[in-house]
Protein backbone atom coordinates (compact mmCIF):
# COMPACT_ATOMS: atom_id res chain seq x y z
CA UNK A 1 9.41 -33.20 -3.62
CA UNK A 2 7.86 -29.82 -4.70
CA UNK A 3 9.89 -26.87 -6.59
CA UNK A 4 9.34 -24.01 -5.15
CA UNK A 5 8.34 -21.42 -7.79
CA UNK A 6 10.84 -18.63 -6.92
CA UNK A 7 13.23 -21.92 -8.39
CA UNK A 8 11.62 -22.57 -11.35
CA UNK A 9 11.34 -19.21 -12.32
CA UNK A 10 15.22 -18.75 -12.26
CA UNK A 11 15.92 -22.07 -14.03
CA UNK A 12 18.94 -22.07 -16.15
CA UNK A 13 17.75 -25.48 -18.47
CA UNK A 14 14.27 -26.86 -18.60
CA UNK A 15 13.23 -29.55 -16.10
CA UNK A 16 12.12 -33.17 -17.20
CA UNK A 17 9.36 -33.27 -14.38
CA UNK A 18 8.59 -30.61 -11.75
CA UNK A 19 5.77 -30.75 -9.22
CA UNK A 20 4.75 -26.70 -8.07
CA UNK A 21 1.82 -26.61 -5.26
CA UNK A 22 0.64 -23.16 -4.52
CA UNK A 23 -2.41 -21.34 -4.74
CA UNK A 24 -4.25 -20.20 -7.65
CA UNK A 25 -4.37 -16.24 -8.68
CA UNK A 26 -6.43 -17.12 -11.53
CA UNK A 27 -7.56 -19.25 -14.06
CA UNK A 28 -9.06 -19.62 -17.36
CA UNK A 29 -10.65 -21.83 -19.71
CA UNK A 30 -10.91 -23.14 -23.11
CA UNK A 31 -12.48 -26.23 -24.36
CA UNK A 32 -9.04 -27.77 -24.81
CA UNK A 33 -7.04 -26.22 -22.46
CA UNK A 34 -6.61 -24.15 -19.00
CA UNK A 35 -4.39 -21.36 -17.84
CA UNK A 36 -3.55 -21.41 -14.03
CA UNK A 37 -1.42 -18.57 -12.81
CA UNK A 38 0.00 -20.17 -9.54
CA UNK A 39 2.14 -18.74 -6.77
CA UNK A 40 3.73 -19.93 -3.27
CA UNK A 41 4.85 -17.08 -1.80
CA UNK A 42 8.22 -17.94 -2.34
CA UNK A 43 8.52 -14.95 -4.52
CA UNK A 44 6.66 -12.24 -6.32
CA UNK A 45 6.49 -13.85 -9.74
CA UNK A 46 3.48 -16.70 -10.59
CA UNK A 47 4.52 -19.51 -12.70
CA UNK A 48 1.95 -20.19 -15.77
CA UNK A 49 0.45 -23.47 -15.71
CA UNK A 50 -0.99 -24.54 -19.29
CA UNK A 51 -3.24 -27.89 -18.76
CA UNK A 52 -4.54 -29.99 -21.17
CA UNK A 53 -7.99 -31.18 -20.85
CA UNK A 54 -7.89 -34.73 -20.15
CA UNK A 55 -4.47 -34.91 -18.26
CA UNK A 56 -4.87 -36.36 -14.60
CA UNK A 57 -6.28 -34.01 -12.59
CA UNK A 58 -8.10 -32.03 -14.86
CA UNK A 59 -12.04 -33.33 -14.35
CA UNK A 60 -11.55 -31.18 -10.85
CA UNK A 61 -10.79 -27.99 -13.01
CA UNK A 62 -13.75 -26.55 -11.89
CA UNK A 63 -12.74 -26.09 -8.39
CA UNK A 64 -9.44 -24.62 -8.80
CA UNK A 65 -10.39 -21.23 -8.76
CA UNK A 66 -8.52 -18.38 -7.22
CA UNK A 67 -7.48 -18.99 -3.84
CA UNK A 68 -7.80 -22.98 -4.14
CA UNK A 69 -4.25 -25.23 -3.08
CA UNK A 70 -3.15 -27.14 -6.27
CA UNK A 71 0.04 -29.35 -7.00
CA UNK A 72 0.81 -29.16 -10.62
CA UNK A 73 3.55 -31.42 -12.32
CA UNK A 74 4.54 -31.33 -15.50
CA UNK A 75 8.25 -29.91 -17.53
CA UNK A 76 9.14 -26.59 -17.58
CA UNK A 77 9.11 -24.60 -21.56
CA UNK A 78 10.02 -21.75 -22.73
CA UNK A 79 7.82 -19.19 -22.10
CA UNK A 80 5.66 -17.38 -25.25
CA UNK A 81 4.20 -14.93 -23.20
CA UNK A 82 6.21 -12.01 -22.17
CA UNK A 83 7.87 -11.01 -18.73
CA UNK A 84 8.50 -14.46 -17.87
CA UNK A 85 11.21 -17.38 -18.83
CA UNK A 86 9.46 -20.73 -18.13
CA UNK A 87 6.16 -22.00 -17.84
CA UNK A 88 5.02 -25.13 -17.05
CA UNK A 89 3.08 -27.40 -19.38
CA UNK A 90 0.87 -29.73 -16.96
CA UNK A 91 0.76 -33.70 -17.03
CA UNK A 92 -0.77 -33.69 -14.21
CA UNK A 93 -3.30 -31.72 -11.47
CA UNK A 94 -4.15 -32.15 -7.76
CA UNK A 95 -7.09 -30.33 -6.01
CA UNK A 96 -5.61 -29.87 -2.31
CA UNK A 97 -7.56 -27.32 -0.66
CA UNK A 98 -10.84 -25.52 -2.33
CA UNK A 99 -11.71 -22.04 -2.26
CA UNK A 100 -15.30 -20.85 -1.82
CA UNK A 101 -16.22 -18.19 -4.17
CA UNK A 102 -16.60 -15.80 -1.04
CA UNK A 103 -12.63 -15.90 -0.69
CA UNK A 104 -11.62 -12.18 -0.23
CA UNK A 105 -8.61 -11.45 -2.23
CA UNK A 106 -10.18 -11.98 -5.51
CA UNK A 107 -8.22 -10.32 -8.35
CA UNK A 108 -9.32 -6.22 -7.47
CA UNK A 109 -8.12 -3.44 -5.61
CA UNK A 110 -8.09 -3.57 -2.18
CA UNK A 111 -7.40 -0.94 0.78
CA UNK A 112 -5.38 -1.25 3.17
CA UNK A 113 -7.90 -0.16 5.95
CA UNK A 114 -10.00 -3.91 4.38
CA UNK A 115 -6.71 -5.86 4.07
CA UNK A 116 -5.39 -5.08 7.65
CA UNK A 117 -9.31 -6.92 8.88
CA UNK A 118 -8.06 -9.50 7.33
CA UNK A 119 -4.87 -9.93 8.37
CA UNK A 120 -4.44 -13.67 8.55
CA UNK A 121 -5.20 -13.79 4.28
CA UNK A 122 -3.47 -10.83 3.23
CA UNK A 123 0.11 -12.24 3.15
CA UNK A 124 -1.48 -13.75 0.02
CA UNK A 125 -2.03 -10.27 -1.46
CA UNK A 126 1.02 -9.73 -3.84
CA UNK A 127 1.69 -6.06 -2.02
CA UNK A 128 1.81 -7.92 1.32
CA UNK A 129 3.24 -11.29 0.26
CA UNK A 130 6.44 -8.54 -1.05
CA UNK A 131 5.95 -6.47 2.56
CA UNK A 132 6.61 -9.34 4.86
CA UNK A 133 9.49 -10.99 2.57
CA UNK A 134 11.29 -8.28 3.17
CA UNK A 135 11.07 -8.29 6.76
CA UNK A 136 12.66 -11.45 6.59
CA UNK A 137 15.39 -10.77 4.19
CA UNK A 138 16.17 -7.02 6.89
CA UNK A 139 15.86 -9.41 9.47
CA UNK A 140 18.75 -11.71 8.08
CA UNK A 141 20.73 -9.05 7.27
CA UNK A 142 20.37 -6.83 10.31
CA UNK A 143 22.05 -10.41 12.13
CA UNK A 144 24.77 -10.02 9.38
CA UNK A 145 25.69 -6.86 10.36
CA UNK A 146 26.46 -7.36 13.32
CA UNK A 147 28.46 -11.22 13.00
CA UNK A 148 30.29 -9.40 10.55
CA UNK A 149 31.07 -6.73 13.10
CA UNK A 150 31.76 -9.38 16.02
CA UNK A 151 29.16 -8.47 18.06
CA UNK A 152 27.82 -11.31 20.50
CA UNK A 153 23.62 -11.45 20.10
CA UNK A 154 21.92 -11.37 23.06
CA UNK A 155 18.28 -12.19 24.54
CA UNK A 156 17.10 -9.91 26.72
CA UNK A 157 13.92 -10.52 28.69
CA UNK A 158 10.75 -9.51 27.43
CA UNK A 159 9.37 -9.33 31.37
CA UNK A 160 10.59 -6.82 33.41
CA UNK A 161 10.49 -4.57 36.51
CA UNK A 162 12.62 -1.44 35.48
CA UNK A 163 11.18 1.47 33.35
CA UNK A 164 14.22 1.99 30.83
CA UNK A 165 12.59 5.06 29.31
CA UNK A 166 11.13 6.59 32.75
CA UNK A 167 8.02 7.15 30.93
CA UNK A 168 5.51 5.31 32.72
CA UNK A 169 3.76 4.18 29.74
CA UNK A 170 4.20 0.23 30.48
CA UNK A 171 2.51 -2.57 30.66
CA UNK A 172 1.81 -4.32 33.55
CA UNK A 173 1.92 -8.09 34.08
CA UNK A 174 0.12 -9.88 36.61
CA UNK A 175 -1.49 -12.63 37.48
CA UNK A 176 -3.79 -11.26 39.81
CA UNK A 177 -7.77 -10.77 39.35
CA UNK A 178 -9.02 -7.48 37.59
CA UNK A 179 -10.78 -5.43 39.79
CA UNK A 180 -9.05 -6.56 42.82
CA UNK A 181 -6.57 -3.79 44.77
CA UNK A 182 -2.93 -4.28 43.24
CA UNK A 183 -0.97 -6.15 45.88
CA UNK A 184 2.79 -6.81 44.43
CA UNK A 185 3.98 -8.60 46.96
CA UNK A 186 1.47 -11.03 46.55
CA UNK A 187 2.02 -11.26 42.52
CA UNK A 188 3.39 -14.30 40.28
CA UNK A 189 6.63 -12.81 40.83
CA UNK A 190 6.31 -10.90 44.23
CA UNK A 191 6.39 -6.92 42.91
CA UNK A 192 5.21 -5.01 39.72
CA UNK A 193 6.46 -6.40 36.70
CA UNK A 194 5.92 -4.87 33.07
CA UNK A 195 6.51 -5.66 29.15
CA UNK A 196 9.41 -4.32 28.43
CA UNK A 197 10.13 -1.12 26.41
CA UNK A 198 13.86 -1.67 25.74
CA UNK A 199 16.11 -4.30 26.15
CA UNK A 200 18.97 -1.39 26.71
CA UNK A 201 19.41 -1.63 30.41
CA UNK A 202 20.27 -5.44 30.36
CA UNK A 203 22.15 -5.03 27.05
CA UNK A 204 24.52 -2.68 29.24
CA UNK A 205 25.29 -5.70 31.36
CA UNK A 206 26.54 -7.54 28.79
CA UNK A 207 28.01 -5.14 26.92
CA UNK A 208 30.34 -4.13 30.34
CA UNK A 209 31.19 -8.03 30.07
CA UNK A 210 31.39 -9.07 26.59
CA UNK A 211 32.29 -5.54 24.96
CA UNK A 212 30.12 -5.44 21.97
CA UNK A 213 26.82 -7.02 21.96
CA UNK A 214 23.17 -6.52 20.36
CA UNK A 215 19.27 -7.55 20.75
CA UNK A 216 16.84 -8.10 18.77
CA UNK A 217 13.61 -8.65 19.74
CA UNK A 218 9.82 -7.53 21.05
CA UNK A 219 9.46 -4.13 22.97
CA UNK A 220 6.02 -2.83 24.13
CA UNK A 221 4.47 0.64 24.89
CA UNK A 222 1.43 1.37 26.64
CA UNK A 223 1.00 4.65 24.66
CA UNK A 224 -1.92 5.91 23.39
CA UNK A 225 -0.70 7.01 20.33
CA UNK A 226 -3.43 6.30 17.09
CA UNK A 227 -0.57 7.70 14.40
CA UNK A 228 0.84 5.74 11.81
CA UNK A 229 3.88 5.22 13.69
CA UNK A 230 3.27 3.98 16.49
CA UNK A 231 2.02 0.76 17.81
CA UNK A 232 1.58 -1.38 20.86
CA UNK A 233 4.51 -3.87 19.52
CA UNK A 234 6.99 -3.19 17.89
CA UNK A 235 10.43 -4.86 17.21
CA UNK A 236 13.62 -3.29 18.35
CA UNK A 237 17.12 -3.72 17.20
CA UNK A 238 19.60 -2.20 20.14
CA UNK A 239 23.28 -2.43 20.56
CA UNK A 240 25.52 -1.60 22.93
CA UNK A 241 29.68 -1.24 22.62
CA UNK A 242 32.12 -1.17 25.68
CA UNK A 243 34.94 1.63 25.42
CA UNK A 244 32.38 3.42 22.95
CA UNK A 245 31.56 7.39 23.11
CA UNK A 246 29.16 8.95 21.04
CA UNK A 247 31.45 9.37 18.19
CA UNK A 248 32.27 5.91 17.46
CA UNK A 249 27.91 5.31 18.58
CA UNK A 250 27.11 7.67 15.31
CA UNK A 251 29.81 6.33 13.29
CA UNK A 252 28.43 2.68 13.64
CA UNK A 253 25.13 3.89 13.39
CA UNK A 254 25.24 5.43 10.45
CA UNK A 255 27.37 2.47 8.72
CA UNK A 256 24.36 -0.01 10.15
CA UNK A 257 21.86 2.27 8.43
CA UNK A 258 24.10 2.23 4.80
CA UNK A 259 24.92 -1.81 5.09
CA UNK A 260 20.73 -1.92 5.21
CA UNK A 261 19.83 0.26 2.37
CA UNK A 262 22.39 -1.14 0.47
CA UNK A 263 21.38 -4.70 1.09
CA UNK A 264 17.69 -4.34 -0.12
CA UNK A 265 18.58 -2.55 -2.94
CA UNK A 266 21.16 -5.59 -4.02
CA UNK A 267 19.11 -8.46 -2.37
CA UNK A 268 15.60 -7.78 -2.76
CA UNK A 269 14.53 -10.38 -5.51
CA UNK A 270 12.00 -8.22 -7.28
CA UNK A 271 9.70 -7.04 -4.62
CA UNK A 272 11.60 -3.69 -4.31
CA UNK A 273 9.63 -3.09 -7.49
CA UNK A 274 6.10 -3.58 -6.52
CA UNK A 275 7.09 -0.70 -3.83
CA UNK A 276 8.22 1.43 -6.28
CA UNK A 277 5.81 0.98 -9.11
CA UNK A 278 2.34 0.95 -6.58
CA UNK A 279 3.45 1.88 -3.11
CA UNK A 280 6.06 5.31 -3.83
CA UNK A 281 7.37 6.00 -7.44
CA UNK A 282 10.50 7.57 -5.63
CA UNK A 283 11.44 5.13 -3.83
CA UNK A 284 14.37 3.01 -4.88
CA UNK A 285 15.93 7.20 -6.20
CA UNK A 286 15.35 8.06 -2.20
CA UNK A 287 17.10 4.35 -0.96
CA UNK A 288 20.26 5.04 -3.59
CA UNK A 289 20.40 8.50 -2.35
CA UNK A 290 20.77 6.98 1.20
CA UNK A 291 23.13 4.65 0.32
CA UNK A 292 25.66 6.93 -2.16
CA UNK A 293 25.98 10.26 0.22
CA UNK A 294 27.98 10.41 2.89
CA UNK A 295 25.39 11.62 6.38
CA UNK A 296 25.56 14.75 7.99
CA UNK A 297 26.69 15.92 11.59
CA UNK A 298 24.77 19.03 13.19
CA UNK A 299 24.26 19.56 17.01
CA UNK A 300 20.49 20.10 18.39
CA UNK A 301 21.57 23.85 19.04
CA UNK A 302 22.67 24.37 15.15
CA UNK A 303 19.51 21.94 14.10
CA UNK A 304 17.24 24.39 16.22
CA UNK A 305 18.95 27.39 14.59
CA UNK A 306 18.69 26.19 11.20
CA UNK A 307 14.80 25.85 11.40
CA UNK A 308 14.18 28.85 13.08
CA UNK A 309 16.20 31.06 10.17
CA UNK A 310 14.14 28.79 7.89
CA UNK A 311 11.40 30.89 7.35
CA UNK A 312 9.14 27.80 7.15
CA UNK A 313 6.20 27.47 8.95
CA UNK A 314 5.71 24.05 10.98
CA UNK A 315 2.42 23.08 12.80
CA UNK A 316 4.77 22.48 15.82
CA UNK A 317 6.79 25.63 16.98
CA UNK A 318 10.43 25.09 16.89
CA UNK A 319 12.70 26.56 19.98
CA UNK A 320 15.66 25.38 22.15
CA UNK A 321 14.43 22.94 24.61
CA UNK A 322 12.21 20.85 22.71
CA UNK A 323 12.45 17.65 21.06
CA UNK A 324 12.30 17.77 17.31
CA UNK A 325 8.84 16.90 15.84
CA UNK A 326 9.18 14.86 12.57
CA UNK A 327 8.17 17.99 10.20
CA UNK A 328 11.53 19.48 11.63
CA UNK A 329 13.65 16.02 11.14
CA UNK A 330 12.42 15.87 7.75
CA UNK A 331 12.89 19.64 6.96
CA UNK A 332 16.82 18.78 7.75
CA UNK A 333 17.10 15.62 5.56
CA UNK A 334 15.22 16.76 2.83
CA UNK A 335 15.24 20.39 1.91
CA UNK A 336 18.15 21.96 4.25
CA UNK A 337 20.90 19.06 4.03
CA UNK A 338 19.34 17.42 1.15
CA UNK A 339 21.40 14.37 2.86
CA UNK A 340 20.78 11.78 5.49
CA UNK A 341 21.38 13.86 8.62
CA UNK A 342 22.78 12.58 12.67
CA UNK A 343 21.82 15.20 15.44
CA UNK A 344 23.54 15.25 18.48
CA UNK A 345 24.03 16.59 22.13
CA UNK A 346 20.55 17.36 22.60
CA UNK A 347 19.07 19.09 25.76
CA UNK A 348 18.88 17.15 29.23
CA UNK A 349 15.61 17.87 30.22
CA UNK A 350 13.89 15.94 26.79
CA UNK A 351 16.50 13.11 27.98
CA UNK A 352 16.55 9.81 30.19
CA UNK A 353 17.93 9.76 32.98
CA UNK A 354 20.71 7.50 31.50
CA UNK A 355 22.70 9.47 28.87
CA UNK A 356 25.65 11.18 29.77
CA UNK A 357 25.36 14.89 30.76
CA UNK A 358 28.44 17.14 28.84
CA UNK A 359 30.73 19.29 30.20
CA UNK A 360 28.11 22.59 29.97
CA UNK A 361 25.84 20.44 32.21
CA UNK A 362 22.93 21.26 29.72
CA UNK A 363 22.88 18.75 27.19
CA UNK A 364 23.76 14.96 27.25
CA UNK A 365 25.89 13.09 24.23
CA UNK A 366 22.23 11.91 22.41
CA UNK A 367 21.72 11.16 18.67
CA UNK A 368 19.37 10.69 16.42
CA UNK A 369 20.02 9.38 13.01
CA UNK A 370 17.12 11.06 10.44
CA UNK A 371 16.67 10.31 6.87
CA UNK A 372 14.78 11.59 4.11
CA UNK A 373 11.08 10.50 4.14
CA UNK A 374 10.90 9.18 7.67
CA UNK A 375 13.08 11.34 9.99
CA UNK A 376 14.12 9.50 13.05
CA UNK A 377 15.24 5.88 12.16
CA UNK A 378 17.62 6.00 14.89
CA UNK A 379 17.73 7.26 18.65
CA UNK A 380 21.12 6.27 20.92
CA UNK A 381 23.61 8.08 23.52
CA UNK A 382 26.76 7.22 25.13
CA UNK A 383 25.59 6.42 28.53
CA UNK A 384 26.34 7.57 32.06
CA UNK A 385 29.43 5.95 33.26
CA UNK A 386 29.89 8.49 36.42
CA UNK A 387 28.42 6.43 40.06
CA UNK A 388 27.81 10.23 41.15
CA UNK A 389 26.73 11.66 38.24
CA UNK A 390 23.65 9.08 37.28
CA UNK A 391 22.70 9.14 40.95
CA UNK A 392 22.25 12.82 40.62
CA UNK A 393 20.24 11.85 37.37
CA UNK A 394 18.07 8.97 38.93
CA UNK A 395 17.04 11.62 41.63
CA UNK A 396 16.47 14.71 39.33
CA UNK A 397 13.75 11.58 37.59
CA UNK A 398 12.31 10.83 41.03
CA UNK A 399 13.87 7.11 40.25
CA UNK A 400 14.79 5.19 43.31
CA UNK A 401 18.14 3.69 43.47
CA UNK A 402 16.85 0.32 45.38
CA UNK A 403 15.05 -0.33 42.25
CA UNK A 404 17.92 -0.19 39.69
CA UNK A 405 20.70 -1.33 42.16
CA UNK A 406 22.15 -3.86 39.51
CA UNK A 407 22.38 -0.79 37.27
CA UNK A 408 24.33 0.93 39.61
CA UNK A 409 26.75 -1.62 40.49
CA UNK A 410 27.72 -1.48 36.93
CA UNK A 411 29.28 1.94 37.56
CA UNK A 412 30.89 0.49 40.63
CA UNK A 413 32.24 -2.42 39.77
CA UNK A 414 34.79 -1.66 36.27
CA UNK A 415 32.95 0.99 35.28
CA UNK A 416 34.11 1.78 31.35
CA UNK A 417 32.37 4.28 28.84
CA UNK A 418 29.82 3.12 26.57
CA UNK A 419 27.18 4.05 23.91
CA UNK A 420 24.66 2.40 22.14
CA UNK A 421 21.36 2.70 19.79
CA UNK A 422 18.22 1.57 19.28
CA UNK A 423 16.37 1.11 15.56
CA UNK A 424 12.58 0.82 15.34
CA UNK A 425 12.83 -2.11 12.85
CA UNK A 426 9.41 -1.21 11.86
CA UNK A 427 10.43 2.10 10.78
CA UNK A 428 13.26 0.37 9.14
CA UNK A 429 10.97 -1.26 6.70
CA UNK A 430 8.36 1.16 6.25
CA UNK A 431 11.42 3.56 4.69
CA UNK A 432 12.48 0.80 2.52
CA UNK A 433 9.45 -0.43 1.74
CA UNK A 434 7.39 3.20 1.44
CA UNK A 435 4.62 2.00 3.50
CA UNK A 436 3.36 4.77 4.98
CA UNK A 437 1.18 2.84 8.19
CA UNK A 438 3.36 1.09 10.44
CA UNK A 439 0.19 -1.61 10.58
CA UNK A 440 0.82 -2.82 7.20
CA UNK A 441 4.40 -4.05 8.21
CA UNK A 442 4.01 -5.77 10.98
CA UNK A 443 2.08 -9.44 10.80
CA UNK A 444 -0.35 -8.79 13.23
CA UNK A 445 -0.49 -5.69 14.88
CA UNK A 446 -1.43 -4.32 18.03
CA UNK A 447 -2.53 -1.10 18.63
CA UNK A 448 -4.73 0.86 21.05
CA UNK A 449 -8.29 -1.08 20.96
CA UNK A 450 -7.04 -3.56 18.41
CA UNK A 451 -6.10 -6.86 19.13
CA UNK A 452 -7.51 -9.51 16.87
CA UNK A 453 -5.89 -12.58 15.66
């Protein structure tokens, strides 16, 4: 059975016999001897391979060049060479898979733009092999979280026939021919049916049952947004708590954000430093600073006044009334505050139709958590728990009530405040990670006019 190289690397004794398999990231030759530097993936480290000519194995030399599968057994030494404990001194070699000499990743710079047209090699790329071990690792901790918390995980569906976000900018799903006149009753499911862009509304439902409850999962947005923030799919962490206002929403919100941080800066395994050496030389100072001060509270109106007696000049114009563009989130975090920064009670009218309207009748109990580098990481509300009042909202929307009757008859039927959240998980890494294209964090992604692989 193989040892996987992250393993060997952390040995505590020597082995007798280890077998590695991996692929090459180079090689080189003497007339006695070879170098292989191999890794798995398994971590960021390679393990150094010395063979001797002759060994089994070793008349095949020839082929293992970078990018080729080998299996390599031999006992692990003390390393000479510096920055590493253990090599492995090779009694044996096995050619699994060759590598043409056209293989892309040979050892040079590449750019992202090159590596993202290749996206089914570059996991192999040290940069990306690092990228996507971390989503893993945020992905097992954002499930701590929340078992540590007692909140019950829930799958939401991915198909759907209510707009959560009353935006309009859905897909649709059918099974009908192109071309042909839309008829929904005649669909796979008998009416319009879309992707879903939030698992919120059916979260709700649970939440009003089981009390405190989360998903995880795919979202998708028909936008045709080209920025580095945006794509087609994206990932979407979202929970929702029973007997919840927005103060106890921020406060868990916040906490979620600081058990993350914290967790990649403890748990990371080495990658964190390939990010902070090649990616952003700030980075692990701007995750500490996340982690060690304590966020602050400002309402929209004092956010809006703030940036208006700021003197600065933004490329979007800031007044009362309008949602905050990044430049102004950032501007809060990272010059005013010089902290990680939670807005709240923003206006209605930038809203949906399913946060809860205050007492002034002008703003609803919305929050977005912003940090340093990013902005908004966060966006959640308490929700409408008033029948009459989110009727009046569904109408001021032009949203029909037939359509989200099961939505209503949660406000009939027990109805209890509640709040809740959603984090762009992509966003999530590309502040811990510094990746500044939310492309180069997802596997394969899809974006307007892009959909390879």
């Amino acid at each position: 059975m193989r040892t996987l190289i992250k393993n060997a690397l952390k040995s505590a004794h020597p082995a007798e016999s280890i077998t590695v398999k991996g692929w090459v990231r180079t090689r080189r030759d003497s007339k006695e001897f070879s170098f292989i530097e191999l890794n798995d993936g398994s971590c960021l480290g390679n393990l150094q391979c010395i063979a001797d000519a002759g060994i089994p194995g070793y008349d095949e030399i020839h082929k293992m060049s970078t990018g080729a599968a080998v299996g390599i057994t031999g006992k692990l030494i003390e390393s000479q060479g510096k920055g590493q404990t253990w090599e492995i001194h090779a009694s044996s070699l096995e050619l699994i898979g060759e590598s043409p000499s056209d293989f892309p990743l040979q050892k040079k710079g590449h750019t992202p733009e090159f590596l993202r047209s290749i996206s089914h090699l570059r996991p192999r790329a040290n940069l990306y092999g690092a990228v996507f071990r971390m989503r893993s690792r945020l992905s097992k901790a954002i499930h701590r979280f929340f078992d540590e918390q007692d909140f019950t995980y829930v799958h939401t569906p991915i198909i759907t026939d209510s707009d959560c976000e009353g935006a309009g900018e859905m897909f649709r799903v059918t099974t009908q021919q192109q071309g042909a006149a839309p008829k929904p009753e005649e669909d796979f499911f008998g009416k319009d049916t879309y992707l879903t862009v939030s698992g919120q509304l059916e979260g709700e439902a649970f939440a009003t049952a089981l009390s405190n409850v989360y998903t995880f999962g795919p979202t998708f947005r028909a936008e045709n947004s080209h920025t580095t923030r945006h794509a087609s799919e994206f990932w979407m962490v979202e929970p929702e708590m029973a007997f919840c206002d927005l103060e106890g929403d921020m406060d868990l919100a916040e906490e979620f954000v600081k058990y993350l941080v914290k967790d990649v800066l403890d748990n990371n395994e080495g990658d964190l430093e390939i990010f902070n050496k090649f990616v952003d030389k700030g980075l692990r100072k701007r995750l500490e600073f996340v982690a060690e001060r304590p966020f602050q509270r400002v309402s929209y109106t004092e956010a809006v006044d703030i940036l208006l007696a700021s003197g600065q000049k933004f490329e979007y114009p800031v007044e009362w009334g309008v949602n905050l563009q990044s430049e102004h989130e950032r501007f809060l975090t990272e010059e005013h505050f010089k902290c990680p920064t939670t807005v709240y009670n923003y206006p209605k009218s930038v809203k949906p139709f399913y946060m809860r309207t205050n007492d002034d009748g002008k703003t609803v109990t919305a929050m977005d958590v912003l940090v340093p580098g990013i902005g908004e990481i966060i966006g959640g509300a308490q929700r409408e728990e008033r029948l009459d009042v989110l009727q009046a909202n569904m109408k001021e929307h032009g949203l029909s009530e037939e359509d989200y009757w099961w939505y209503l008859d949660l406000r009939k039927y027990g109805t209890c405040p509640h709040a809740g959240f959603g984090l762009g998980f992509e966003r999530m890494l590309m502040f811990v990670t510094g990746m500044k294209n939310i492309r180069d964090v997802i596997p394969f992604a899809r974006t307007p006019g892009h959909c390879e692989f």
